[in-house]
Protein backbone atom coordinates (compact mmCIF):
# COMPACT_ATOMS: atom_id res chain seq x y z
CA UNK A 1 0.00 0.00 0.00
CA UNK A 2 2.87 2.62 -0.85
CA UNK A 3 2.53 5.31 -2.29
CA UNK A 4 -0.84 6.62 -0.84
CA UNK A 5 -3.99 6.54 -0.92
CA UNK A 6 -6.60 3.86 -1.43
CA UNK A 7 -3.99 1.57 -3.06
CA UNK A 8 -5.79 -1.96 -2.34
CA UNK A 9 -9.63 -0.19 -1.92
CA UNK A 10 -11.86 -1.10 -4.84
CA UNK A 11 -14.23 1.57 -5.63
CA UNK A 12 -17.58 1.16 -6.04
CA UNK A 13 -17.58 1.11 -9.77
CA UNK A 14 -15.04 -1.21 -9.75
CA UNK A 15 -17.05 -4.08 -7.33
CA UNK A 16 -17.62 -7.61 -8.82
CA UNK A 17 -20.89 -9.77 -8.70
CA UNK A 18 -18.68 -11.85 -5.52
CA UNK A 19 -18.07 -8.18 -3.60
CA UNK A 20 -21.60 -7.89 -3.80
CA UNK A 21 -22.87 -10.52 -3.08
CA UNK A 22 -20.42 -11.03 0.18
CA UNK A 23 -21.70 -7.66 1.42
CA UNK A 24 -25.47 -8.23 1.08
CA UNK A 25 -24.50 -11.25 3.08
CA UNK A 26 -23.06 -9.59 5.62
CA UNK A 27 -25.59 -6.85 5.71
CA UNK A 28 -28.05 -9.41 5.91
CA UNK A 29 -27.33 -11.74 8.41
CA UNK A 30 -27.51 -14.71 6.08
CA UNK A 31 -25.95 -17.81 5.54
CA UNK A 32 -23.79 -19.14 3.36
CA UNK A 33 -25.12 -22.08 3.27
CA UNK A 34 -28.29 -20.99 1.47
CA UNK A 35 -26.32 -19.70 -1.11
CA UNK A 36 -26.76 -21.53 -5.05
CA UNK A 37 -23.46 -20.68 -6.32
CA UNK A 38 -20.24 -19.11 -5.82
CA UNK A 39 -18.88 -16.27 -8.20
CA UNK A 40 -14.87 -16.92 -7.90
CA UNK A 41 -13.54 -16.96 -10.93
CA UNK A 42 -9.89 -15.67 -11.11
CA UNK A 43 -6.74 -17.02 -9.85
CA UNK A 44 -6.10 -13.92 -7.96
CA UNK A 45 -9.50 -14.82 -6.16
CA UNK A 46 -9.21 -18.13 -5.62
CA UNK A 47 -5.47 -17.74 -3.84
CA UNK A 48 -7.26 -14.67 -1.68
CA UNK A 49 -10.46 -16.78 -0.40
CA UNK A 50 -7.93 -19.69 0.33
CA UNK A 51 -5.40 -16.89 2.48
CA UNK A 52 -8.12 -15.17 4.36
CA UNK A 53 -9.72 -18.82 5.78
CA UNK A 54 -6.08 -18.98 6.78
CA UNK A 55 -5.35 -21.73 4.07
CA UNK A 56 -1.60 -20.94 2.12
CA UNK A 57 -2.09 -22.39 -1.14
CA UNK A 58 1.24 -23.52 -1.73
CA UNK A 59 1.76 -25.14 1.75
CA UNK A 60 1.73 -28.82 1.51
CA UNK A 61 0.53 -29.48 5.19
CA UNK A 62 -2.77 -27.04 4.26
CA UNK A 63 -2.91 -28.93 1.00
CA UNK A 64 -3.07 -32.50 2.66
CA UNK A 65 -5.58 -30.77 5.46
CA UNK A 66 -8.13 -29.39 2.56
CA UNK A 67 -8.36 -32.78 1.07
CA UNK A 68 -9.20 -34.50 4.30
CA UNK A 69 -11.98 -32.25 4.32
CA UNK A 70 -12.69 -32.53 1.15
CA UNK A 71 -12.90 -36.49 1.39
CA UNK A 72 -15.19 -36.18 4.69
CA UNK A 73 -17.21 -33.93 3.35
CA UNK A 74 -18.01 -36.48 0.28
CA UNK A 75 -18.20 -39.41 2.80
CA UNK A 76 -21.32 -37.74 4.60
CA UNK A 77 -22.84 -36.63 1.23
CA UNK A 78 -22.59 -40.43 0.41
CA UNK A 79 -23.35 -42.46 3.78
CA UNK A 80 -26.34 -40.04 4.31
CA UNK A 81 -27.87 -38.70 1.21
CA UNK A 82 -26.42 -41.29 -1.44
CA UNK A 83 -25.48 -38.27 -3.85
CA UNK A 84 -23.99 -39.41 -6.62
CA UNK A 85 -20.75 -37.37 -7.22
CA UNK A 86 -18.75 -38.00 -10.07
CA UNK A 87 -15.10 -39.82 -9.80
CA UNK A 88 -13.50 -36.37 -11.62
CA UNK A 89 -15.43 -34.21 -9.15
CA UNK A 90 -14.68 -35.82 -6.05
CA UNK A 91 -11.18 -35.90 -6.61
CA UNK A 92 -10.59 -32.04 -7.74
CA UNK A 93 -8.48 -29.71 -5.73
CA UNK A 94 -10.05 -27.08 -3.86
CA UNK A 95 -9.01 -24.60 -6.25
CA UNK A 96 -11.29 -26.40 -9.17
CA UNK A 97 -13.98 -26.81 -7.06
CA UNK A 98 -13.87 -23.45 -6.16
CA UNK A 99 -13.91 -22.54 -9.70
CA UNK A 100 -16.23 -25.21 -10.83
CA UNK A 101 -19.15 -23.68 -7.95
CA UNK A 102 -19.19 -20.53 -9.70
CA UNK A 103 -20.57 -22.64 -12.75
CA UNK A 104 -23.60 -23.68 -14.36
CA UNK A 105 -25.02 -27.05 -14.40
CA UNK A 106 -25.43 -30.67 -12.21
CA UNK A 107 -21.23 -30.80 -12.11
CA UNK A 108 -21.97 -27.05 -10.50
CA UNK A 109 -24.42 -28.28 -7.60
CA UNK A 110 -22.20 -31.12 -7.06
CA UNK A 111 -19.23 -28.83 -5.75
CA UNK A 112 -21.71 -26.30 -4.64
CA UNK A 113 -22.71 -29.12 -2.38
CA UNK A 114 -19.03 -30.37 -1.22
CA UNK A 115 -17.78 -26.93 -0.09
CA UNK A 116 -20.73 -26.18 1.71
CA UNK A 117 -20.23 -29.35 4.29
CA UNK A 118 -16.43 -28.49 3.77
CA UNK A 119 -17.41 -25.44 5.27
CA UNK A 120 -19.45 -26.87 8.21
CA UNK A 121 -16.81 -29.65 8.94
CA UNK A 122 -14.00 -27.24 9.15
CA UNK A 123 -15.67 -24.63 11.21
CA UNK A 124 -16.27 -27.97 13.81
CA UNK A 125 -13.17 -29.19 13.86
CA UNK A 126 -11.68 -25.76 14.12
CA UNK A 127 -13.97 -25.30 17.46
CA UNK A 128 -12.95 -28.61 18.60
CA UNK A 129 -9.28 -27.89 17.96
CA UNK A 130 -9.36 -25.19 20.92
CA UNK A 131 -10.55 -27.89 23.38
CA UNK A 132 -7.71 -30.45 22.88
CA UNK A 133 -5.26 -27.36 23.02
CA UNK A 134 -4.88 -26.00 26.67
CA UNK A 135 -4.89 -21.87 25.59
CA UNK A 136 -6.66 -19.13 27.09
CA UNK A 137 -9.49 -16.70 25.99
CA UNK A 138 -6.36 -14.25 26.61
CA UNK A 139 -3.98 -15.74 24.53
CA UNK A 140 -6.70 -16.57 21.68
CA UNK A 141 -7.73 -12.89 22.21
CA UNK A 142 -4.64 -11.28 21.48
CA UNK A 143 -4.21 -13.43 18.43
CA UNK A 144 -7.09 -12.05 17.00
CA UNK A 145 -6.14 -8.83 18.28
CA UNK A 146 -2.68 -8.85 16.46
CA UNK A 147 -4.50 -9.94 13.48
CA UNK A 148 -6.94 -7.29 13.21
CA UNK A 149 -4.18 -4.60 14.24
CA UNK A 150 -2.27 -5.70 11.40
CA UNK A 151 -4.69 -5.88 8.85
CA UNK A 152 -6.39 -2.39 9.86
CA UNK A 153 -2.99 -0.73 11.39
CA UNK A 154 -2.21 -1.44 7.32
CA UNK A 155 -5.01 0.43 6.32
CA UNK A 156 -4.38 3.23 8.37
CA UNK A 157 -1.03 3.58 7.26
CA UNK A 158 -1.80 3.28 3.40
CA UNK A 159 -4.09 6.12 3.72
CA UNK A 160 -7.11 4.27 3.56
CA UNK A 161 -10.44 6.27 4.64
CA UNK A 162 -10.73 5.37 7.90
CA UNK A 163 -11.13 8.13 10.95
CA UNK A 164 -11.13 6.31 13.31
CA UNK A 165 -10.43 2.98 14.42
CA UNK A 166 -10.83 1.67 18.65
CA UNK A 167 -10.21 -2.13 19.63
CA UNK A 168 -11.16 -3.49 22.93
CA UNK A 169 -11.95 -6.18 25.17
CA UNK A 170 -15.39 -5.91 27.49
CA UNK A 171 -14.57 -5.64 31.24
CA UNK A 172 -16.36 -7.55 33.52
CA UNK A 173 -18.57 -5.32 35.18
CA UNK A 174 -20.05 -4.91 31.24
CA UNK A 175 -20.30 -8.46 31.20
CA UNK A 176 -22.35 -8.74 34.57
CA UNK A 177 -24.67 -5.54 33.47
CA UNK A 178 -25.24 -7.30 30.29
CA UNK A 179 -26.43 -10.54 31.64
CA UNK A 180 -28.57 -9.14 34.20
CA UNK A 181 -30.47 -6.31 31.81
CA UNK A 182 -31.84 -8.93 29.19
CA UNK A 183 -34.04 -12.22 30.60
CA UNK A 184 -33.01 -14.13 27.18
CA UNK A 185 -28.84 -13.58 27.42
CA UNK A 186 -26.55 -16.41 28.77
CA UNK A 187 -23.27 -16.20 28.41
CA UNK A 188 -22.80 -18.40 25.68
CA UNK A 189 -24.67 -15.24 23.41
CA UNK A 190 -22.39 -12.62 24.12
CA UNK A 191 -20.21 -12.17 21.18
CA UNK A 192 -18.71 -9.16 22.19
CA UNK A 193 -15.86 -10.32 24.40
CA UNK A 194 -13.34 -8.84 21.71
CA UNK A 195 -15.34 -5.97 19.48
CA UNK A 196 -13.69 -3.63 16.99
CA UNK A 197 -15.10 -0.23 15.89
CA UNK A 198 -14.01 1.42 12.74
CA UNK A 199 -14.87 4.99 11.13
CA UNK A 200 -14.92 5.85 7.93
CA UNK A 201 -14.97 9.33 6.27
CA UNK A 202 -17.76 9.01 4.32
CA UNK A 203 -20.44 6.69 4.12
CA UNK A 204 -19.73 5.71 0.68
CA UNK A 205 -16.45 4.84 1.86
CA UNK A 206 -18.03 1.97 3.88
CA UNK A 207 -19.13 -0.46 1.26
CA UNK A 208 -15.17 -0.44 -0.32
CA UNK A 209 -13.80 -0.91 3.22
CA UNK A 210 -16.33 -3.50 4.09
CA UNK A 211 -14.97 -5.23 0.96
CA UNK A 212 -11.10 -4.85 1.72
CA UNK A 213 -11.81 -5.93 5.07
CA UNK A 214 -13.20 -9.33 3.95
CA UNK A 215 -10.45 -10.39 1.20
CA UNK A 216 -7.64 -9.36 3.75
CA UNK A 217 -9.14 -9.98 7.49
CA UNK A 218 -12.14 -12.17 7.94
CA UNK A 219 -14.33 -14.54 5.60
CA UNK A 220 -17.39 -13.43 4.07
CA UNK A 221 -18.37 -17.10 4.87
CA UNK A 222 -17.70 -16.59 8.50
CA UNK A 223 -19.96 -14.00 8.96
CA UNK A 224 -22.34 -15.36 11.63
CA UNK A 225 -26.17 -15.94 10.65
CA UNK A 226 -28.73 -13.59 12.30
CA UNK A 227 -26.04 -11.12 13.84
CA UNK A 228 -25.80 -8.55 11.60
CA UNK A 229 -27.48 -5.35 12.09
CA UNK A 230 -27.67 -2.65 9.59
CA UNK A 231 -29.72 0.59 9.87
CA UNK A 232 -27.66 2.11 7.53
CA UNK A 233 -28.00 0.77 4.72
CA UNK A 234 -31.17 -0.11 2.35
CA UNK A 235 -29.32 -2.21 0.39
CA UNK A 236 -31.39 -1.93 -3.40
CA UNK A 237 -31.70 1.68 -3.22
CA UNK A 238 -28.26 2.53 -2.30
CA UNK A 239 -27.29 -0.11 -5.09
CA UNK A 240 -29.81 1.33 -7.80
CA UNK A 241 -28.78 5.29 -7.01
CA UNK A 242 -24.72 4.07 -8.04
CA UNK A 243 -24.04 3.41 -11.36
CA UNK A 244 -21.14 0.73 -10.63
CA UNK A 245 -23.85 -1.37 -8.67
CA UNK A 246 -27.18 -1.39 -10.50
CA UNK A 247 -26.09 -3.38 -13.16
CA UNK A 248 -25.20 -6.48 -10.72
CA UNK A 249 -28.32 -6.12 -9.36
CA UNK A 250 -30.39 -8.06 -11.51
CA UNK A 251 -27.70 -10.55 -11.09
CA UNK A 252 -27.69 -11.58 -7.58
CA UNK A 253 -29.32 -14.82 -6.02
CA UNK A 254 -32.75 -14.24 -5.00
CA UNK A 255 -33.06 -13.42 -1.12
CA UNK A 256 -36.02 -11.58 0.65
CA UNK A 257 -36.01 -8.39 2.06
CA UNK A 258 -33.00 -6.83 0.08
CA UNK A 259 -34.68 -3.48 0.19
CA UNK A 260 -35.38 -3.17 4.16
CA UNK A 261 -32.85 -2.41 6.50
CA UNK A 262 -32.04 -5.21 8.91
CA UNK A 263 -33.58 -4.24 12.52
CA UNK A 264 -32.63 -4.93 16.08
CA UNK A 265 -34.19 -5.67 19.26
CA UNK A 266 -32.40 -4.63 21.86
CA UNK A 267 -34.66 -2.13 23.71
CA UNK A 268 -32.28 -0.35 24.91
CA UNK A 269 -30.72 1.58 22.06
CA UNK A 270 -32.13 4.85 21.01
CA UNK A 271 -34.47 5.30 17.77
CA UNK A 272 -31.85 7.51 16.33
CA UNK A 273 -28.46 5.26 16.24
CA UNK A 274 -27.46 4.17 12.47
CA UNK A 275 -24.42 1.93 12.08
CA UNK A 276 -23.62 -1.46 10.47
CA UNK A 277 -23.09 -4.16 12.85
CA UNK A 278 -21.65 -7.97 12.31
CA UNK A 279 -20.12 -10.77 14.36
CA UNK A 280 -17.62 -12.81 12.95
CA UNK A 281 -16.30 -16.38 14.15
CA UNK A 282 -12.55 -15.38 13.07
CA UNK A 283 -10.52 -17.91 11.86
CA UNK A 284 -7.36 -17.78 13.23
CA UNK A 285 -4.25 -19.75 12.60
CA UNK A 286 -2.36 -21.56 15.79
CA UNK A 287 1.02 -21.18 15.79
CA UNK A 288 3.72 -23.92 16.88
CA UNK A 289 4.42 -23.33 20.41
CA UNK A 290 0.73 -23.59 21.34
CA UNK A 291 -0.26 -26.70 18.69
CA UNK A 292 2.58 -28.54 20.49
CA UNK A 293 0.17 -27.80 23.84
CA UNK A 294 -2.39 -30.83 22.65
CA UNK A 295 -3.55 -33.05 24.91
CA UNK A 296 -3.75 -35.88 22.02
CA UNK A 297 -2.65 -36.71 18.18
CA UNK A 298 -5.22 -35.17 16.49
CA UNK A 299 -5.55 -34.02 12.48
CA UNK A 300 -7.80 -31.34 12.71
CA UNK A 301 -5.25 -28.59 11.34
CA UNK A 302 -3.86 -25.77 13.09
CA UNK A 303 -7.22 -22.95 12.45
CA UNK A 304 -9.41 -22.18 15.17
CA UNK A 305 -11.88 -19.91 15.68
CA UNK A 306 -12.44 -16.66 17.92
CA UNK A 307 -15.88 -15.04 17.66
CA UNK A 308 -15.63 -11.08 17.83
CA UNK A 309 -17.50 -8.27 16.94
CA UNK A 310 -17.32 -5.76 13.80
CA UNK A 311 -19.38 -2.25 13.83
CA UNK A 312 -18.51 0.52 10.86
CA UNK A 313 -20.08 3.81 10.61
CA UNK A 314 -18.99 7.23 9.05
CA UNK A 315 -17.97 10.06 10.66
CA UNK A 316 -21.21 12.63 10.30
CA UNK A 317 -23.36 9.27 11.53
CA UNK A 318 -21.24 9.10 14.90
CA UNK A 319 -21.49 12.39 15.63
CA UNK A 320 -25.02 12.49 15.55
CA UNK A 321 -25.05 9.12 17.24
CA UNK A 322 -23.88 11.15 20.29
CA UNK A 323 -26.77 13.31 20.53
CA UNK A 324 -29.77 13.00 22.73
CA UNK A 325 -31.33 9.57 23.10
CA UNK A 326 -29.18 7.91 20.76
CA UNK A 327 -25.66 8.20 22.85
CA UNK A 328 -23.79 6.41 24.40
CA UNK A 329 -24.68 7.75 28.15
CA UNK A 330 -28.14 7.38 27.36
CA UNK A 331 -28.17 3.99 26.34
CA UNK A 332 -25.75 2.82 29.46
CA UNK A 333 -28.81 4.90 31.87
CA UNK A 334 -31.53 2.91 30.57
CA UNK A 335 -29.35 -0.81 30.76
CA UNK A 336 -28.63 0.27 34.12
CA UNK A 337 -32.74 1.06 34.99
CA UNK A 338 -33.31 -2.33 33.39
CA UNK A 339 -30.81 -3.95 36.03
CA UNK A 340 -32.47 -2.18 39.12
CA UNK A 341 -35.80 -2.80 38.15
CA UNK A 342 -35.01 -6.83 37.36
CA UNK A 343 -33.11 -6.87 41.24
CA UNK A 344 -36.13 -5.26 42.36
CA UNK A 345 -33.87 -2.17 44.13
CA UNK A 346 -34.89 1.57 44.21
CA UNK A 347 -34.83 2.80 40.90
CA UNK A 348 -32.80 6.38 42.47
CA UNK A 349 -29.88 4.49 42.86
CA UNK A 350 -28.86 4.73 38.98
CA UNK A 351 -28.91 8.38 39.49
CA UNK A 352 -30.56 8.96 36.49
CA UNK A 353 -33.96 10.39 34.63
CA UNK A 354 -33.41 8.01 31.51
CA UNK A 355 -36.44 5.77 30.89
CA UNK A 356 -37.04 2.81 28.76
CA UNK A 357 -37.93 3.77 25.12
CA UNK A 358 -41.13 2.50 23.58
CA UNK A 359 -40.05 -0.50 21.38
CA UNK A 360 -39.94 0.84 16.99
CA UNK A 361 -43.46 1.01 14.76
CA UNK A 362 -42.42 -2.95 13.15
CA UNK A 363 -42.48 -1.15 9.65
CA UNK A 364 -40.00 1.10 10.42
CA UNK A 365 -35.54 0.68 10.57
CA UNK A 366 -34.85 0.03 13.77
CA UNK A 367 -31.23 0.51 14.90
CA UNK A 368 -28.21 -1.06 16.35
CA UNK A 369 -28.17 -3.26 19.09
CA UNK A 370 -24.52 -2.55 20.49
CA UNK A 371 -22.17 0.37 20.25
CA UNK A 372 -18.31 0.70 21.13
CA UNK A 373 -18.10 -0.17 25.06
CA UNK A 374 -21.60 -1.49 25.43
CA UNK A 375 -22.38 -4.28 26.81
């Protein structure tokens, strides 16, 4: 990224059916898995989906661990389902499949079919990995941290149009407030242990860093289902009023509710607050000295995964984020009214007039769930 500015950011004109189709995705809360086809077609994009699932192409250890994959994900198709895949399609290397699944055709569905349970098998084994390796949330969370440091700290320093960018991990009086304000939260459904915040200049500058941030840092495919929260963004008519993205429109898989924005409820956030909000289960590679820290001989590969959260916003949206009902402050008052009324304790002691906002009209945006240092 020498040499200045935006070297490495695609701009909107420039976006491919796969950008596209990665961001309503994300946007969306969907799933991969409900996708019919892939739209990789390059070498150059091949080699990047493989680096950012933290596969190296030309490593013959992440080689040998893509075809074991590749041959379990086959034997369940068979033993279960009795698919009939072809000899020349069950033996192809990742790379052809890859390129095959952005195809037409039964030879199409048939690799279409193998990367999805590729997908699921790795992202199991990758879970299991962590509990056969004795390593901390600590030491898994700076990994992540020193991954998304790089990657962004790169950004920054390539002149990329980001403001502002904040990292943190959520203290445990957050985590207790948290728990206690909301009757359906357990622990197990707090994602934002390890959140990162990033600030663009202009909102059109999200959609290209967005992009960036998914061929260099995380998966589109890792994107987790139902998470994502985008009052932002309605996705058709920002896509029809840009002349590099209405022509791909036409072109993308069918999926409801393209046009709406996609709501929250969390009753706690103000009417007002706009931003674009994700999780991510972040895959992230082990090195040696804790991989030699198993418990047993296993061959589930060295890639585990850390879930952490994303939110992106331009600057003019954050500042008026911070005013009135929609702050910060104001959101943190009514949590803590929430926790006083659930202990059953005198309201007085949060010190505070806030009061718990009527939930949205259901046919209108609602807005984000969770902000930088929110529980």
């Amino acid at each position: 990224m020498k040499g200045g500015t935006r070297i490495g950011l695609k701009p909107l004109e420039d976006f491919h059916l796969s950008d596209l189709e990665s961001l309503r995705l994300l946007l969306r809360g969907h799933s991969v898995i409900d996708w019919s086809r892939l739209d990789i077609t390059s070498e150059q994009e091949i080699r990047q989906f493989l680096l950012v699932q933290e596969f190296d192409p030309a490593d013959a250890d992440d080689q040998a661990r893509l075809d074991a994959i590749r041959r379990e994900a086959i034997g369940f198709l068979q033993r279960n389902f009795l698919f009939p895949i072809p000899k020349q399609i069950a033996n192809m290397a990742i790379e052809d499949l890859l390129r095959l699944a952005s195809g037409h055709g039964h030879r199409q569905l048939c690799a279409c079919a193998i990367l999805k349970c590729m997908h699921i098998i790795h992202h199991l084994e990758g879970r299991e990995l962590l509990m056969h390796v004795p390593v901390s949330d600590q030491e898994l969370f700076q990994l992540v941290e020193e991954k998304v440091y790089r990657v962004i700290g790169g950004m920054l320093a390539g002149g990329f149009p980001i403001t502002e960018f904040v990292g943190g991990r959520k203290n445990k009086d957050s985590l207790y407030t948290k728990l206690l304000s909301k009757q359906e939260t357990v622990a197990a459904q707090i994602y934002d242990k390890l959140r990162f915040r990033v600030v663009t200049r202009e909102k059109n500058d999200i959609f290209p860093v967005l992009q960036f941030l998914m061929q260099k840092l995380f998966p589109f495919n890792y994107v987790v289902p139902g998470q994502s929260i985008n009052s932002l963004f309605n996705f058709g008519a920002y896509c029809e009023s840009n002349a590099g993205l209405s022509p791909l429109l036409h072109k993308l898989q069918a999926a409801p509710g393209d046009g709406d924005f996609t709501p929250t409820d969390n009753e706690f956030s103000g009417q007002n607050y706009r931003v674009v909000h994700f999780v991510v289960d972040m895959p992230i590679r082990l090195p040696d000295k804790i991989i030699q820290r198993a418990s047993v001989n296993h061959s589930m590969g060295r890639v585990g995964f850390v879930i952490c959260e994303f939110q992106i916003v331009d600057r003019g949206t954050e500042a008026s984020n911070e005013l009135g009902e929609a702050s910060h402050s104001q959101y943190k008052e009514r949590q803590k009214l929430a926790v006083l009324r659930r202990l059953h304790l005198p309201e007085s002691a949060a010190n505070s007039r806030a009061t718990l906002p009527p939930p949205p009209p259901p046919a209108e945006p609602a807005p984000v769930s969770k902000r930088k240092g929110k529980p």
